[in-house]
N, C-alpha and C. Protein backbone atom coordinates (compact mmCIF):
# COMPACT_ATOMS: atom_id res chain seq x y z
N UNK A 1 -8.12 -2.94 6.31
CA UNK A 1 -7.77 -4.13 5.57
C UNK A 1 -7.34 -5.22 6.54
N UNK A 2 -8.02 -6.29 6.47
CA UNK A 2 -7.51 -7.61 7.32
C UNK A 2 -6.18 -8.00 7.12
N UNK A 3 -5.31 -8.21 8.76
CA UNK A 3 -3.79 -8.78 8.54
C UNK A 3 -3.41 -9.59 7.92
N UNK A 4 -4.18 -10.71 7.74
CA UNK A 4 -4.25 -11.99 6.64
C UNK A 4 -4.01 -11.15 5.52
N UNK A 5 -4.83 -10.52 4.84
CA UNK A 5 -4.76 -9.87 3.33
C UNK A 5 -3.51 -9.47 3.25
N UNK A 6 -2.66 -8.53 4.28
CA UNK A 6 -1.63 -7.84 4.04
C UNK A 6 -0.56 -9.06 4.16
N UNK A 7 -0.21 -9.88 5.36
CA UNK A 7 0.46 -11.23 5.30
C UNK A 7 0.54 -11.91 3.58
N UNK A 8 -0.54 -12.19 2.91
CA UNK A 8 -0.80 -13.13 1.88
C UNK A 8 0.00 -12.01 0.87
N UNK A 9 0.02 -11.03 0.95
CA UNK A 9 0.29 -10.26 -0.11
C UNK A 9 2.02 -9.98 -0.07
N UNK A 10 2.69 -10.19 1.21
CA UNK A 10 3.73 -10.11 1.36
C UNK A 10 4.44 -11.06 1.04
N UNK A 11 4.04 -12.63 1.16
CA UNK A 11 4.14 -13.45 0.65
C UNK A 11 4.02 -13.69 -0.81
N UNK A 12 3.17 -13.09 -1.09
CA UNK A 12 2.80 -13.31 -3.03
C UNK A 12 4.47 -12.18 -3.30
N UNK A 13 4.51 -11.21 -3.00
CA UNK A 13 5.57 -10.44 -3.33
C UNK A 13 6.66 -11.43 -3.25
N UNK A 14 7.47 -12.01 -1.81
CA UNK A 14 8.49 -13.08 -1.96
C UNK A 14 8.51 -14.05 -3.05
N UNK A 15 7.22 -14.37 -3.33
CA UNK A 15 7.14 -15.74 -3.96
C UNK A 15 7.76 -14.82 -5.53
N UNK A 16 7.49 -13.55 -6.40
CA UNK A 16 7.47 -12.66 -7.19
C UNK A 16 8.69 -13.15 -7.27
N UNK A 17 9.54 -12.10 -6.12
CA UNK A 17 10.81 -12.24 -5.70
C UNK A 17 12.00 -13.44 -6.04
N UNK A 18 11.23 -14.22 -5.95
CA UNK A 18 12.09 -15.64 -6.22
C UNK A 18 12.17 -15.45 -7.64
N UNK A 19 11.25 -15.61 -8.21
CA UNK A 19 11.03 -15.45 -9.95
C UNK A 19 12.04 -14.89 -10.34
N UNK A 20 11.83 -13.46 -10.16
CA UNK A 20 12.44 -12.42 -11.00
C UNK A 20 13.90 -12.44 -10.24
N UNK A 21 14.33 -12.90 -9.28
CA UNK A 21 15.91 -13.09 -8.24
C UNK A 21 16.02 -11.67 -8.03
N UNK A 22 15.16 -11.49 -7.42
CA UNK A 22 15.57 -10.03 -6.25
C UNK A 22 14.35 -9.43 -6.39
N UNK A 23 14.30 -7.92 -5.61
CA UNK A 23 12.90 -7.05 -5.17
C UNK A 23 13.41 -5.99 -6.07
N UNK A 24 14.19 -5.92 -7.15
CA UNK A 24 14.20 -5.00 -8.48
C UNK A 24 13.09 -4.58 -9.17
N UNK A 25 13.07 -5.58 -9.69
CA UNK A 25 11.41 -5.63 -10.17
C UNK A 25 9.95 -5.14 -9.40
N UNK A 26 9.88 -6.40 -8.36
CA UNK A 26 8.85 -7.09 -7.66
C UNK A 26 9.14 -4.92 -6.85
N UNK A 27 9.27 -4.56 -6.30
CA UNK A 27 9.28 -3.16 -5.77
C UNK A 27 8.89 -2.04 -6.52
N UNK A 28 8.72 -2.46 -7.94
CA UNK A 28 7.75 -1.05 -8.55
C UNK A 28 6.88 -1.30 -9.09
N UNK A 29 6.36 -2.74 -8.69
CA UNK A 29 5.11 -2.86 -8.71
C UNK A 29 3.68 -2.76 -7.55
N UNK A 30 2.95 -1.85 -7.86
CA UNK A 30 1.73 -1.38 -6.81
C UNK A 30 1.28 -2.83 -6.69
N UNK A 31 0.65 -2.99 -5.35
CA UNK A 31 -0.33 -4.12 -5.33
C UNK A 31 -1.15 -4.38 -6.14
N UNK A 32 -2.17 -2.88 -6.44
CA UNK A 32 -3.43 -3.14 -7.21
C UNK A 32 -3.34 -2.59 -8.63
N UNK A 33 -1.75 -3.15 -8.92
CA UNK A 33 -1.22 -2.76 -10.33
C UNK A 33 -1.60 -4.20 -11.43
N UNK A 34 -2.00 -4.07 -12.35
CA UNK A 34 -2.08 -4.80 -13.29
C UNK A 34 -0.83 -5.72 -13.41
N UNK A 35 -0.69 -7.03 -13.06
CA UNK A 35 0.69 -8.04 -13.67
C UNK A 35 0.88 -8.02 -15.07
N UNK A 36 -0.18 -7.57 -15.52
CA UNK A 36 0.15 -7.68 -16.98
C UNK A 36 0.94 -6.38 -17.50
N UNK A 37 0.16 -5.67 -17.51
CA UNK A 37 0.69 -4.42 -17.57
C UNK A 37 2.03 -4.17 -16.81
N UNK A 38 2.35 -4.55 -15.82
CA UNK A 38 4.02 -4.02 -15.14
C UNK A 38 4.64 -5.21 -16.02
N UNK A 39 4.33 -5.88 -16.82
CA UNK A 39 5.35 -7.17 -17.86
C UNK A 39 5.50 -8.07 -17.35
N UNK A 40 4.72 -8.75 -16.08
CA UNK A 40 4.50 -10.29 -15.55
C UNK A 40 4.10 -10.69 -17.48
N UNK A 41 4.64 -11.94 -17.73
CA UNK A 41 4.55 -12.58 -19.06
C UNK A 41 3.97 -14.19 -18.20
N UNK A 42 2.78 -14.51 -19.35
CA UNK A 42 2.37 -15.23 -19.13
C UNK A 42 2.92 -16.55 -18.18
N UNK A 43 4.41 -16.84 -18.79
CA UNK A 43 5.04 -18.03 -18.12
C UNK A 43 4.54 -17.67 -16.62
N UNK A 44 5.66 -16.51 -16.70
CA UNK A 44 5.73 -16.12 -15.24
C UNK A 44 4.38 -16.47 -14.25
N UNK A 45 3.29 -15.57 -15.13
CA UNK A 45 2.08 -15.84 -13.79
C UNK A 45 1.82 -17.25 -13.82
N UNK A 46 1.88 -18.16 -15.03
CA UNK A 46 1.51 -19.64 -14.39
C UNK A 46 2.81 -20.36 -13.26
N UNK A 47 4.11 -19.89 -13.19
CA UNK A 47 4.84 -19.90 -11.99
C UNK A 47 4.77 -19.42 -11.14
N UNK A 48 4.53 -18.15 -11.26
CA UNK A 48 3.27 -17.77 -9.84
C UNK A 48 2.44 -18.87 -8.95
N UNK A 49 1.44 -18.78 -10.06
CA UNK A 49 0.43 -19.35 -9.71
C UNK A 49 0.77 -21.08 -8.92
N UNK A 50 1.84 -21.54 -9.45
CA UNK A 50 2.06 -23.01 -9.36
C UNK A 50 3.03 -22.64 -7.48
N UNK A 51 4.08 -21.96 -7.65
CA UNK A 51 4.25 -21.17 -6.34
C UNK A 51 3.42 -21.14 -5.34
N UNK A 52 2.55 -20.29 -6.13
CA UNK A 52 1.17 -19.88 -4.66
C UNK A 52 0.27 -21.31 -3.96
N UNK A 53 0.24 -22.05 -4.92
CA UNK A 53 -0.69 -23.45 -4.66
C UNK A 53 0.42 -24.01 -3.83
N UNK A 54 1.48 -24.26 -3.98
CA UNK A 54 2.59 -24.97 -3.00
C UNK A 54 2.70 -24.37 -1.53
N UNK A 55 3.02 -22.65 -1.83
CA UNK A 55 2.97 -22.16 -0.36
C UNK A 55 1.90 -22.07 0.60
N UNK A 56 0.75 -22.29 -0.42
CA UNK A 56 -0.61 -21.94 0.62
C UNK A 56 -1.15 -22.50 0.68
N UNK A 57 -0.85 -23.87 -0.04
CA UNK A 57 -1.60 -25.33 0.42
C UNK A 57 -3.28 -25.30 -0.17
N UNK A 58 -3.55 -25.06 -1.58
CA UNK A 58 -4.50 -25.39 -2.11
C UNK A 58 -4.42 -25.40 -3.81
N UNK A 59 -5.16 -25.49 -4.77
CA UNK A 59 -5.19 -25.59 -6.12
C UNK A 59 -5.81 -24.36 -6.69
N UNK A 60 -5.41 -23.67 -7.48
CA UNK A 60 -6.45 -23.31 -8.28
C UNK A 60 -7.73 -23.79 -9.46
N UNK A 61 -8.85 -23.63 -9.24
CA UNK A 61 -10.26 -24.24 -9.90
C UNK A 61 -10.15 -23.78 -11.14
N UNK A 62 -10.49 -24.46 -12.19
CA UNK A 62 -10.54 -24.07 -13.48
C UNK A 62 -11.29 -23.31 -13.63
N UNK A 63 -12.56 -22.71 -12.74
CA UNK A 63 -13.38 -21.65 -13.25
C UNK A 63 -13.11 -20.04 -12.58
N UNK A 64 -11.72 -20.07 -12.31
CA UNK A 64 -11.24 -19.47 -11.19
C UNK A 64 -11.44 -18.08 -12.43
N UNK A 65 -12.20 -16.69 -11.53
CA UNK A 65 -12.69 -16.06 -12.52
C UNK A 65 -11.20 -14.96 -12.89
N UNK A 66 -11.13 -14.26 -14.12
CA UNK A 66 -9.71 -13.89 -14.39
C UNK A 66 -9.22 -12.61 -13.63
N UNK A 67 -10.50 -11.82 -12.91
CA UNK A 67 -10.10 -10.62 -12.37
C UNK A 67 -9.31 -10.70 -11.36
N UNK A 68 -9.61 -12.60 -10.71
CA UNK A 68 -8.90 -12.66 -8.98
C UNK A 68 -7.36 -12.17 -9.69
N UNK A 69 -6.61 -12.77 -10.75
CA UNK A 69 -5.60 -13.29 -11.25
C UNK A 69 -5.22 -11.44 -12.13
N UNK A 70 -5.51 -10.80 -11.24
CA UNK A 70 -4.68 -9.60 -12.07
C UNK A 70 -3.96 -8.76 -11.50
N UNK A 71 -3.81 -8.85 -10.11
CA UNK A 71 -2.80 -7.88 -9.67
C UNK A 71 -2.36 -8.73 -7.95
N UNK A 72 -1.46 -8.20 -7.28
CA UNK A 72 -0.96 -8.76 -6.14
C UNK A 72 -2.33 -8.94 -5.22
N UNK A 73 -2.90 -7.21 -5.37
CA UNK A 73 -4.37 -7.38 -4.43
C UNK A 73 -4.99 -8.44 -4.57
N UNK A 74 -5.78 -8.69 -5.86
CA UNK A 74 -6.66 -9.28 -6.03
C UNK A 74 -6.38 -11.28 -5.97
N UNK A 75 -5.29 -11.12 -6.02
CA UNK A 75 -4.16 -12.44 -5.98
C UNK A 75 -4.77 -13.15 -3.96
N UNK A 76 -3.91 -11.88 -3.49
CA UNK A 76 -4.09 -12.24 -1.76
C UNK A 76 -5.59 -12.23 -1.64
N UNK A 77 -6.70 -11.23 -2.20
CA UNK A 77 -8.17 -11.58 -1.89
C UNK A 77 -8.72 -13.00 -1.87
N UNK A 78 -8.06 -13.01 -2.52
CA UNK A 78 -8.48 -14.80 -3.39
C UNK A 78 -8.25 -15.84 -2.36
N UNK A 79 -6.50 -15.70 -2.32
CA UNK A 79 -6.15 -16.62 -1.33
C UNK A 79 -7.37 -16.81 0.20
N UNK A 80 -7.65 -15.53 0.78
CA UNK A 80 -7.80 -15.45 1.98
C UNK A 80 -9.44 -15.73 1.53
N UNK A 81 -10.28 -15.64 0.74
CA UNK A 81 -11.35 -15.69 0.92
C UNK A 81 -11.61 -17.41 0.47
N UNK A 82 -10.59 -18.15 -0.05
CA UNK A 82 -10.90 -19.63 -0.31
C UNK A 82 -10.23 -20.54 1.24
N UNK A 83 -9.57 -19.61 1.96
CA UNK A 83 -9.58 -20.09 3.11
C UNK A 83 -10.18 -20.20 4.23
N UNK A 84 -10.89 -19.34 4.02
CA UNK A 84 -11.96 -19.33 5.00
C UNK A 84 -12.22 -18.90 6.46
C-alpha cells in the first residue's frame, strides 16, 4: 500500500477525531469499515467531508461516485488518486 494512502488515512482519522472529541470512537473503527454502519450520521460525514476539502486543499465533484464516500479506505483512495 502507498505511504500517501496510509498518511491520508491518518489524517482522515484526526480530522474523525476532532468531530467526535477524542479517538473513543474514531479507534473501533476498521479503515475498510462502513461509516455508516459504525454510526457516522449523515451530518457528521458532510463535516467530514467539508474538513477533508479544507485540509487537503480541493472540493468534492458532484458526481463524486458514493462507494469513494464509505469507509476511511476508500475516503484516502480518493484523496490520493485526485491528486495525482
Amino acid at each position: 500500500m502507498p505511504e500517501q494512502v496510509l498518511e491520508v488515512r491518518q489524517r482522515i482519522r484526526a480530522l474523525l477525531e476532532d468531530l467526535y472529541g477524542g479517538d473513543e470512537f474514531v479507534s473501533t473503527v476498521a479503515d475498510a469499515a462502513s461509516l455508516r454502519q459504525a454510526g457516522v450520521s449523515s451530518n457528521a460525514l458532510v463535516s467530514l467531508l467539508v474538513s477533508m476539502e479544507d485540509a487537503f486543499g480541493f472540493e468534492w465533484d458532484d458526481d463524486v461516485q458514493p462507494e469513494a464516500l464509505r469507509s476511511i479506505e476508500s475516503l484516502a483512495e480518493h484523496v490520493v488518486s485526485i491528486s495525482g
